[in-house]
Protein backbone atom coordinates (compact mmCIF):
# COMPACT_ATOMS: atom_id res chain seq x y z
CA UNK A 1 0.57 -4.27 13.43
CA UNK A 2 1.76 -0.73 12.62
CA UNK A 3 4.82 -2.10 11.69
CA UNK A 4 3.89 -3.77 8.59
CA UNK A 5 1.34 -1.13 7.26
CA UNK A 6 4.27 1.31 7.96
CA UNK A 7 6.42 -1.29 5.84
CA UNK A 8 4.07 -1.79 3.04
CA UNK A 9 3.39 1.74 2.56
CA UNK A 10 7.39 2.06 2.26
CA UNK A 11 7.04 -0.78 -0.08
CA UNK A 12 4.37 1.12 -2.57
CA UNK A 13 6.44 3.99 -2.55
CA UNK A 14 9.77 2.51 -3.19
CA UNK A 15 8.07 0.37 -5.99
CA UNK A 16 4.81 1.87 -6.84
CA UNK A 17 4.43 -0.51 -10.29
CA UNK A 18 4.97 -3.91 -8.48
CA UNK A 19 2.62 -3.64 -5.85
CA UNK A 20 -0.23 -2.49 -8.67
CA UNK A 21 -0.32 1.07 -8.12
CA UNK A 22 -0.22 2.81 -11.25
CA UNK A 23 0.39 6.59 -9.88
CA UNK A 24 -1.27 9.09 -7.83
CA UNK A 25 -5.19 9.58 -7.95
CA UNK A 26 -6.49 13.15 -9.47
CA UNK A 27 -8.44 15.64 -7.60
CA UNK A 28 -11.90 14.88 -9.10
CA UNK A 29 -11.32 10.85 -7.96
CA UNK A 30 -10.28 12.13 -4.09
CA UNK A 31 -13.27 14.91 -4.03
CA UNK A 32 -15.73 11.98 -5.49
CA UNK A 33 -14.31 9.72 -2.54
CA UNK A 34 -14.93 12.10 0.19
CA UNK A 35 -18.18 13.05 -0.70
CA UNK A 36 -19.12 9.01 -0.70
CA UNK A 37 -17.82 8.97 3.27
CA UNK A 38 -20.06 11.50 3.71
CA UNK A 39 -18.09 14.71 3.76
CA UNK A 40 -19.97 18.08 2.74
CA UNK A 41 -19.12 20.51 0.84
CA UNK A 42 -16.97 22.99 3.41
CA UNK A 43 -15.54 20.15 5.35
CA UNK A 44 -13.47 19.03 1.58
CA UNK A 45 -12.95 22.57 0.64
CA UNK A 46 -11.14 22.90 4.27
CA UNK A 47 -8.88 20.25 3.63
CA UNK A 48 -6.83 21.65 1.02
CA UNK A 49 -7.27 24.69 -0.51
CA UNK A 50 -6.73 23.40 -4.32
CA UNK A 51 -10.34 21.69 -3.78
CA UNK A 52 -11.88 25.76 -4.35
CA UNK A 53 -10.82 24.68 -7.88
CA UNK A 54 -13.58 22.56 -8.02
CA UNK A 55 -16.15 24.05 -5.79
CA UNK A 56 -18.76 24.36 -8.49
CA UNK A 57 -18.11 20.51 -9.13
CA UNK A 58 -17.81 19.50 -5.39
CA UNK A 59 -21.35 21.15 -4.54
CA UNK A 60 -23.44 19.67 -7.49
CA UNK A 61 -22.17 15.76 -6.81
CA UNK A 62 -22.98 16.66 -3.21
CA UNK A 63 -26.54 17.78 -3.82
CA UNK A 64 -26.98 15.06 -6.46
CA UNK A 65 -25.73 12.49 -4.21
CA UNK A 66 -28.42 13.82 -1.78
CA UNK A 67 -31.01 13.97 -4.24
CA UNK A 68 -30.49 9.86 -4.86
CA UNK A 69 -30.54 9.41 -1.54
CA UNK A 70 -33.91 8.06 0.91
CA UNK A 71 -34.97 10.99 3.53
CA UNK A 72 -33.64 10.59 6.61
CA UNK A 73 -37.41 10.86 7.87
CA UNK A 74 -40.79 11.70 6.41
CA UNK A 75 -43.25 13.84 7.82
């Protein structure tokens, strides 16, 4: 099995237009990703230091995100 995810990566990269992939995503799309696993704030600003960029940006989708989301418990 690692063998052909190894060889389709290879693929993508060799060819990046005829397997559908139309370049690399930006900053904004990876941080929004991230944040919809679950990551917090510190944990994506750890990963790469070009994320401090964004910090402002990074820390109000995170609280929003919490803000839409049920309480883990209620009192």
């Amino acid at each position: 099995m690692p063998d052909s995810i190894s060889k389709s990566w290879f693929a993508v990269f060799n060819s990046p237009y005829d397997h559908g992939y139309l370049g690399e995503p930006s900053d904004l799309e990876i941080i929004s990703e991230l944040i919809d696993q679950g990551y917090m704030p510190k944990q994506i600003m750890d990963r790469n230091i070009t994320c401090r960029i964004h910090e402002n940006v990074i820390k109000g989708a995170y609280f929003s995100k919490l803000e839409k989301e049920p309480p883990f418990f209620e009192m």
